[in-house]
Structure formats: structure tokens, C-alpha cells
C-alpha atoms as a PDB file:
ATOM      1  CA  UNK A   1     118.422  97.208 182.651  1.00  0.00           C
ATOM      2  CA  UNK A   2     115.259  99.099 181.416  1.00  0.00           C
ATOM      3  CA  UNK A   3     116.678 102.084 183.531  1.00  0.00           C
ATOM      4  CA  UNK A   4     119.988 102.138 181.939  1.00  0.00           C
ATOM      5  CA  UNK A   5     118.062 101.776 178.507  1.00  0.00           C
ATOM      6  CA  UNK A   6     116.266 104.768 179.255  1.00  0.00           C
ATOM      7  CA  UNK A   7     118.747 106.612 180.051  1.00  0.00           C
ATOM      8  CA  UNK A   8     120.851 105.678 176.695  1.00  0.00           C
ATOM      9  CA  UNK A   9     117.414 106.623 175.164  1.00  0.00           C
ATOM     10  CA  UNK A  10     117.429 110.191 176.520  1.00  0.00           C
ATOM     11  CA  UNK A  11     121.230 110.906 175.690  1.00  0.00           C
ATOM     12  CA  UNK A  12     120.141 109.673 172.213  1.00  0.00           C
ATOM     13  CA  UNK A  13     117.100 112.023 172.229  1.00  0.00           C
ATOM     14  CA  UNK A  14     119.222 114.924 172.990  1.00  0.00           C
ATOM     15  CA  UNK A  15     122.058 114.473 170.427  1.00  0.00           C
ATOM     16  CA  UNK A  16     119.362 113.890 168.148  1.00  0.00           C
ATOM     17  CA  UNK A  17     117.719 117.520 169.093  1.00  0.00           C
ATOM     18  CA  UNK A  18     121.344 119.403 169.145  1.00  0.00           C
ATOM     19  CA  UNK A  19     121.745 117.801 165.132  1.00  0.00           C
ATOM     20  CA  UNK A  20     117.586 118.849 164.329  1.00  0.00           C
ATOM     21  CA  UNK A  21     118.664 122.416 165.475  1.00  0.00           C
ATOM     22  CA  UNK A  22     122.393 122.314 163.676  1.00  0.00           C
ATOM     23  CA  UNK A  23     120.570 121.394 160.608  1.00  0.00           C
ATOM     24  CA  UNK A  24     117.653 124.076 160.828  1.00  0.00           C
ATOM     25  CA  UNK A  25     120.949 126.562 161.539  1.00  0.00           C
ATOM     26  CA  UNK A  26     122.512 125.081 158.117  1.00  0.00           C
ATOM     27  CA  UNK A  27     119.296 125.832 156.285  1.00  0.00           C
ATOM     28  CA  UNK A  28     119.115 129.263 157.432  1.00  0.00           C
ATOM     29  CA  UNK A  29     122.607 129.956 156.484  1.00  0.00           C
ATOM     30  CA  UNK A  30     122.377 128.337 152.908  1.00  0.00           C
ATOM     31  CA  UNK A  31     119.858 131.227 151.342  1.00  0.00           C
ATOM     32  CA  UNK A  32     122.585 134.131 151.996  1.00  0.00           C
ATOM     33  CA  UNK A  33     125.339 131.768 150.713  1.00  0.00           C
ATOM     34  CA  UNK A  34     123.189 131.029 147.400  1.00  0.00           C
ATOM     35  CA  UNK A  35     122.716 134.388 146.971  1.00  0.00           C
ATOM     36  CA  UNK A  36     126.564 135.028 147.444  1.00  0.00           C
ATOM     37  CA  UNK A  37     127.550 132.184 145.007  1.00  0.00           C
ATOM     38  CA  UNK A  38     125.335 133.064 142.108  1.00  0.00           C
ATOM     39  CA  UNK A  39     126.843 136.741 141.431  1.00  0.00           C
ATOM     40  CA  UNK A  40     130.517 134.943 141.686  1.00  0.00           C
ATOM     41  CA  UNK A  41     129.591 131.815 139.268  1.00  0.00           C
ATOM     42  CA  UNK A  42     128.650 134.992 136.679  1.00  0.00           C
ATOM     43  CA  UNK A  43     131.571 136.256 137.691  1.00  0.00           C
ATOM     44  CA  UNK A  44     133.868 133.408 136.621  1.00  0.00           C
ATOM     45  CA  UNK A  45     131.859 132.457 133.907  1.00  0.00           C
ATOM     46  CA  UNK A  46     133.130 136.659 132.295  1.00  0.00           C
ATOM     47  CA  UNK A  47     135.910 136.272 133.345  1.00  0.00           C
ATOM     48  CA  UNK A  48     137.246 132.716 131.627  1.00  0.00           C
ATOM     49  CA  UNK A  49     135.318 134.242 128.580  1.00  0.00           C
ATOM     50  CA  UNK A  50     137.123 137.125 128.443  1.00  0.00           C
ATOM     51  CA  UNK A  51     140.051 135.654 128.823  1.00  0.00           C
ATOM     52  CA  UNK A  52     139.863 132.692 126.496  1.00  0.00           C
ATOM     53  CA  UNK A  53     138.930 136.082 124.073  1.00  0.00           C
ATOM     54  CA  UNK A  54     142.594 137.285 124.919  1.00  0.00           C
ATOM     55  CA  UNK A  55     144.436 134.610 124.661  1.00  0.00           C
ATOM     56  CA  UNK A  56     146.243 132.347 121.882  1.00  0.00           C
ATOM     57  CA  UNK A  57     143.465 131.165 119.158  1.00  0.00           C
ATOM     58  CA  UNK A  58     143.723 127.294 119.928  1.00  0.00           C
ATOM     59  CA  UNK A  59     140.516 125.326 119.782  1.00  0.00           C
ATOM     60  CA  UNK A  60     138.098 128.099 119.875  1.00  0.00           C
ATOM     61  CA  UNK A  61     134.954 126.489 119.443  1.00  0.00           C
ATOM     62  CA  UNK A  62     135.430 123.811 122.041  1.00  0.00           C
ATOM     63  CA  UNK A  63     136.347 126.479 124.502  1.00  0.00           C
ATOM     64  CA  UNK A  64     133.782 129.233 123.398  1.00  0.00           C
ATOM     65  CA  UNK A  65     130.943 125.762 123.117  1.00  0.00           C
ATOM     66  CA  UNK A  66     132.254 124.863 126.833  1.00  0.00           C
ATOM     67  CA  UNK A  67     131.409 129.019 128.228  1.00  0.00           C
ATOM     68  CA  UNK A  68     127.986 128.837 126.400  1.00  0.00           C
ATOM     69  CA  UNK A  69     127.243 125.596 128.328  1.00  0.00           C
ATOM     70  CA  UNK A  70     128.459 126.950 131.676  1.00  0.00           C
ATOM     71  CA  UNK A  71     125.982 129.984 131.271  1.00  0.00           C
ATOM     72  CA  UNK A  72     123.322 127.664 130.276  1.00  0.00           C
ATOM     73  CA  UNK A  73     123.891 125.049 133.296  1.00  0.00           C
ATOM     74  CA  UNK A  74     124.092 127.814 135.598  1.00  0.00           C
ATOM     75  CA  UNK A  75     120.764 129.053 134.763  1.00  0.00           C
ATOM     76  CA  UNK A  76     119.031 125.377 135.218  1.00  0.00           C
ATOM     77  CA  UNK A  77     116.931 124.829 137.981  1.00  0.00           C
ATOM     78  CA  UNK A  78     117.517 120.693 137.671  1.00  0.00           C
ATOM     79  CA  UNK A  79     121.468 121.689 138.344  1.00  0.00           C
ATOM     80  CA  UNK A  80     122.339 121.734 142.247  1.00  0.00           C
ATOM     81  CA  UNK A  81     124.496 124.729 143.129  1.00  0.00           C
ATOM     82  CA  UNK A  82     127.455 122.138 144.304  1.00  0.00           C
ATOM     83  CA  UNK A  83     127.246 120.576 140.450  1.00  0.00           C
ATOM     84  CA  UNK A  84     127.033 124.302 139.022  1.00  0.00           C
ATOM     85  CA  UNK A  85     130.680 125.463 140.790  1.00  0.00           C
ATOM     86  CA  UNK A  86     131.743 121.671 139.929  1.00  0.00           C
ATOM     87  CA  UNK A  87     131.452 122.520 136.577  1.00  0.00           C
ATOM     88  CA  UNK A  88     132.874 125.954 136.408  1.00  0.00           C
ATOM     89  CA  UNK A  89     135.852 124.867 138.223  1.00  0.00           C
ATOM     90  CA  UNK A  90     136.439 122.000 135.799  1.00  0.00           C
ATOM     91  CA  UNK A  91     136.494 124.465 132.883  1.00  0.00           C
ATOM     92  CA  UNK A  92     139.376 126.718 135.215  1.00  0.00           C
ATOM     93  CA  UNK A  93     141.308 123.418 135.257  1.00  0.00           C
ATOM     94  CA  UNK A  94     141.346 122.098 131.730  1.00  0.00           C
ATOM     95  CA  UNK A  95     142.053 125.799 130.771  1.00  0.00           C
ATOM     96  CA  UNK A  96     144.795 126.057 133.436  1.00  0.00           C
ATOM     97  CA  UNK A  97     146.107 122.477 131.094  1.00  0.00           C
ATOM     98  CA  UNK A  98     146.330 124.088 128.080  1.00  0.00           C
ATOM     99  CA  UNK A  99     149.112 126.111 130.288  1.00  0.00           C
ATOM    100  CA  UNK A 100     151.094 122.995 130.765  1.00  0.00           C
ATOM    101  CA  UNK A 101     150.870 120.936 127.638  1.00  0.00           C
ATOM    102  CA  UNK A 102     151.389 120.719 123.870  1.00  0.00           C
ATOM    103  CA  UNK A 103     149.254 119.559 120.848  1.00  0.00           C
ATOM    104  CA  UNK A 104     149.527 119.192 117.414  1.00  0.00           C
ATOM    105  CA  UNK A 105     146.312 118.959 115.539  1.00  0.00           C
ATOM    106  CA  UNK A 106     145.330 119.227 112.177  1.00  0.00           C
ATOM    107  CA  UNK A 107     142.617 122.550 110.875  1.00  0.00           C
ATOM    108  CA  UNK A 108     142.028 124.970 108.668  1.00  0.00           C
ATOM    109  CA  UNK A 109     143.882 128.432 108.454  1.00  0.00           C
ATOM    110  CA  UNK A 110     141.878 131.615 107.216  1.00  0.00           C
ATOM    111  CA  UNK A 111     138.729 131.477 105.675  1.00  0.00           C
ATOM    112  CA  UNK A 112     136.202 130.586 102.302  1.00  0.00           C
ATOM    113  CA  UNK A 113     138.152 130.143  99.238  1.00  0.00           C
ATOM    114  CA  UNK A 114     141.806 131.372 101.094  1.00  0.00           C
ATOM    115  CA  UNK A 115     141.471 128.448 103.752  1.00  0.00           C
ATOM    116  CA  UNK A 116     144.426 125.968 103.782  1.00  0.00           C
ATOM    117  CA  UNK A 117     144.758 122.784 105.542  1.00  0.00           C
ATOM    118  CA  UNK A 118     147.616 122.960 108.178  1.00  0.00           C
ATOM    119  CA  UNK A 119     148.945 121.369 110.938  1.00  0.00           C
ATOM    120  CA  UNK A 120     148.775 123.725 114.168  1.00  0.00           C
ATOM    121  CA  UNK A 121     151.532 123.243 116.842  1.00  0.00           C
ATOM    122  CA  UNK A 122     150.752 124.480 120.409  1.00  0.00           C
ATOM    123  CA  UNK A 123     153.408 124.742 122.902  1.00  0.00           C
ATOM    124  CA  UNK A 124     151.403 125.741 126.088  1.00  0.00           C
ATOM    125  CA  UNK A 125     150.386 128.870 126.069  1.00  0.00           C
ATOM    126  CA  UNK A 126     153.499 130.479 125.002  1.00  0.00           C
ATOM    127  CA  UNK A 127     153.854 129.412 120.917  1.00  0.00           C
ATOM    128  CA  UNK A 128     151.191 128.710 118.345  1.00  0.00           C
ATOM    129  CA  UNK A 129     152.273 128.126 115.000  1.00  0.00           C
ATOM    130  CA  UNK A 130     151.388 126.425 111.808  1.00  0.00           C
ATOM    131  CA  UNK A 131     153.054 124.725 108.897  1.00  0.00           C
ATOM    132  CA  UNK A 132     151.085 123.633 105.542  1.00  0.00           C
ATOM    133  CA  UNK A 133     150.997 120.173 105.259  1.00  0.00           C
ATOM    134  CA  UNK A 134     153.292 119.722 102.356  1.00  0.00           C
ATOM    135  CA  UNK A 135     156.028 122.060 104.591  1.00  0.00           C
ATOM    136  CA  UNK A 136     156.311 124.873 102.449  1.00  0.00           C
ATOM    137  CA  UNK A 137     154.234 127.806 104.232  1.00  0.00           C
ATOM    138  CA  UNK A 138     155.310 128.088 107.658  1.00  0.00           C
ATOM    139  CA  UNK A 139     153.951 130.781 110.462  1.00  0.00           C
ATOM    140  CA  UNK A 140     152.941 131.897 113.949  1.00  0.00           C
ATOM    141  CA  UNK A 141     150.227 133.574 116.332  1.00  0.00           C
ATOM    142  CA  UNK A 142     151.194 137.020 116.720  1.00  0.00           C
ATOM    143  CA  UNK A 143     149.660 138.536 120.181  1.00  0.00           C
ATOM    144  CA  UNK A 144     150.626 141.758 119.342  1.00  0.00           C
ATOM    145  CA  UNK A 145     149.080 142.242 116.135  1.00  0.00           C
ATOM    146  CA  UNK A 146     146.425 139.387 116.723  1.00  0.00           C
ATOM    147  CA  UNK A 147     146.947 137.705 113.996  1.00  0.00           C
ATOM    148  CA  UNK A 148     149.154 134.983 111.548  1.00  0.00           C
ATOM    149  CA  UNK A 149     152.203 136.221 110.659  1.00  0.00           C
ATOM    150  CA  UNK A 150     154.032 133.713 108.051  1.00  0.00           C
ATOM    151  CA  UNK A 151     157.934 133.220 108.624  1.00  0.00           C
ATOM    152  CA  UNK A 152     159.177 130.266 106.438  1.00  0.00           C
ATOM    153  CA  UNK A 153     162.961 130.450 108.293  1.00  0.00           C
ATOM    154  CA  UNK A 154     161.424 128.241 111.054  1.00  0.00           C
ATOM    155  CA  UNK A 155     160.383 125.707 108.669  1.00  0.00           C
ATOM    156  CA  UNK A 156     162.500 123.004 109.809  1.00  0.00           C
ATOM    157  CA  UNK A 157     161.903 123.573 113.610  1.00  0.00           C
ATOM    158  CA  UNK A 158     158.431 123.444 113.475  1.00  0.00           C
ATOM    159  CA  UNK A 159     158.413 120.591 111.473  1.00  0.00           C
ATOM    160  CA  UNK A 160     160.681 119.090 113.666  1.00  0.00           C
ATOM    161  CA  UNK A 161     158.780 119.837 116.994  1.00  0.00           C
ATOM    162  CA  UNK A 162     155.544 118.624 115.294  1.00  0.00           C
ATOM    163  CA  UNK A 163     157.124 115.226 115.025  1.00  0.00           C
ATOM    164  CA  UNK A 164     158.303 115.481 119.198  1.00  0.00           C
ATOM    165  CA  UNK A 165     154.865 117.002 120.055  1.00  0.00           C
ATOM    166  CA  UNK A 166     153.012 113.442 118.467  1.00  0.00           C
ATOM    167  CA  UNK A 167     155.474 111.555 119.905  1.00  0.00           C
ATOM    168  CA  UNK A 168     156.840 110.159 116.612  1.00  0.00           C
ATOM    169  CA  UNK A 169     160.638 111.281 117.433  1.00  0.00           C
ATOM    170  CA  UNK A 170     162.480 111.527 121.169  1.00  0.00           C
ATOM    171  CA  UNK A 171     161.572 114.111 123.267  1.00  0.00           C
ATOM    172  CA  UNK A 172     164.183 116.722 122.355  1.00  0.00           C
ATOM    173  CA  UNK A 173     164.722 120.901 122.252  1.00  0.00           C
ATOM    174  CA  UNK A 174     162.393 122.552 120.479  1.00  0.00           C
ATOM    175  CA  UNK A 175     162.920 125.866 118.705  1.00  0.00           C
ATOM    176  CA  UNK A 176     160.289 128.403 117.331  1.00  0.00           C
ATOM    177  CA  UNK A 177     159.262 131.871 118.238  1.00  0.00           C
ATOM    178  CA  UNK A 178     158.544 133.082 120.970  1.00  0.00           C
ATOM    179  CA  UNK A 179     157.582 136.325 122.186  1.00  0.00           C
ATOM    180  CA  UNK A 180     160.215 138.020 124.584  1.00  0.00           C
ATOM    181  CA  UNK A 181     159.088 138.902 128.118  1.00  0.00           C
ATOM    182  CA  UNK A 182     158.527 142.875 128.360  1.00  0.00           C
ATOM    183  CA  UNK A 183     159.340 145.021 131.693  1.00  0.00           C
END
């Protein structure tokens, strides 16, 4: 019996020596992938900032706030690489959300003395207009000309898809502008 022990011993030994040199192996390998992962966090970090730049101007400072916390995470040395890209990726997914979803929140539209309380309505990425809160004014995000252009004739529609997008009337069609696809 102290034989066979033995013998169980060695096999142990060995598998225990094959796993000592997988794991020096592993920790030779991880400096050239660290080096590799840094220059393509930066990467991703420019790249959702430029395009949350580009695209529709819905909650700005809770997406620009969430880049300028990516840059500073991925500069901490207390941050493990894994919890770094964990991060980053998160931010790719609740902007690849916005994509899917619709809002309706209340803000302010233009700036000092000029700024009016409205109610913004976001339909994905593809609408993002605004009606004053007593319903007269009545507009949308141009991504041509960057910027608000007021159309009152869709007054009753966006008032109307507010209500579906909070959920206080039955899902139902809703009708606003929208830009037309291009060739």
C-alpha cells in the first residue's frame, strides 16, 4: 500500500510540474498581451467618444461623464486589466441600448435667458424631438444641420408618442420625422 501511495504521489508530482511550467508559460505570454490591450482600450475609448460626438444629442453629460471615467479608470494602477475592458465594454453595450429603446425625459432646450423647459422624446437612435410643456412649440434634431429645427405640424404626434413612450396610453404607431435613408 505505501508503494501504490508512492506511486499516486509521483503522478501527482508530475501534473503538478506540467501546471508550474503552464503557468510560468501564461506569465510570459501576459506582458505582450498587456501591451497589445492598452493601445486598443485607447482605441475604443476615441472611438465611442467620437462617436457619441456624432450622434443624436440625448443625455450628453451622462455619456460624455461615462468617456471621462473610462480614460480615468484606464489609467489606474488599482484597476486590473480584465476590470478595465469590463468597463469599456459595458459603455459599448448601454450605448448599443440607446439603439434599441425609447425615452421621454424632461430638460432644458437652448441656453441662459432663451432656455425652455421641454419634454425630449427619443425614439432609438433614429428621432429626437421636443415639445414645450404646455404643447405649443414643437421640434426635432436635425443631423444635417446639427441642430433644432422647430416644426409645430407634428404637434399632435409627438404629443401623442410621448404619452406611448411613458407608458401612459397602449403601445400604438407612432409618427414624427424621420430622416430618409440616402444611397
Amino acid at each position: 500500500s505505501l508503494r501504490r501511495y508512492n506511486e499516486q504521489l509521483e503522478i501527482q508530482i508530475k501534473s503538478q510540474e506540467a501546471e508550474v511550467v503552464s503557468i510560468n508559460q501564461q506569465i510570459q505570454d501576459i506582458d505582450p498581451t498587456n501591451r497589445e490591450i492598452y493601445p486598443l482600450m485607447q482605441r475604443m475609448i476615441e472611438t465611442l467618444d467620437q462617436f457619441v460626438k456624432l450622434d443624436v444629442p440625448f443625455l450628453m453629460d451622462e455619456r460624455v461623464k461615462r468617456i471621462a471615467t473610462l480614460r480615468e479608470t484606464v489609467n489606474r494602477a488599482d484597476v486590473s486589466t480584465a476590470e478595465k475592458y469590463r468597463r469599456l465594454l459595458e459603455a459599448y453595450t448601454i450605448e448599443m441600448e440607446y439603439g434599441r429603446t425609447s425615452d421621454a425625459i424632461e430638460g432644458k432646450l437652448g441656453e441662459g435667458d432663451a432656455a425652455r423647459t421641454v419634454n425630449f422624446l427619443r425614439i432609438g437612435r433614429t428621432a429626437l424631438m421636443y415639445q414645450t410643456l404646455d404643447g405649443d412649440e414643437t421640434g426635432y434634431w436635425d443631423s444635417d444641420k446639427k441642430a433644432w429645427v422647430e416644426d409645430s405640424g407634428f404637434g399632435d404626434d409627438v404629443g401623442h408618442a410621448l404619452k406611448v413612450v411613458r407608458k401612459v396610453k397602449a403601445p400604438d404607431l407612432i409618427i414624427g420625422p424621420v430622416r430618409a435613408p440616402e444611397a
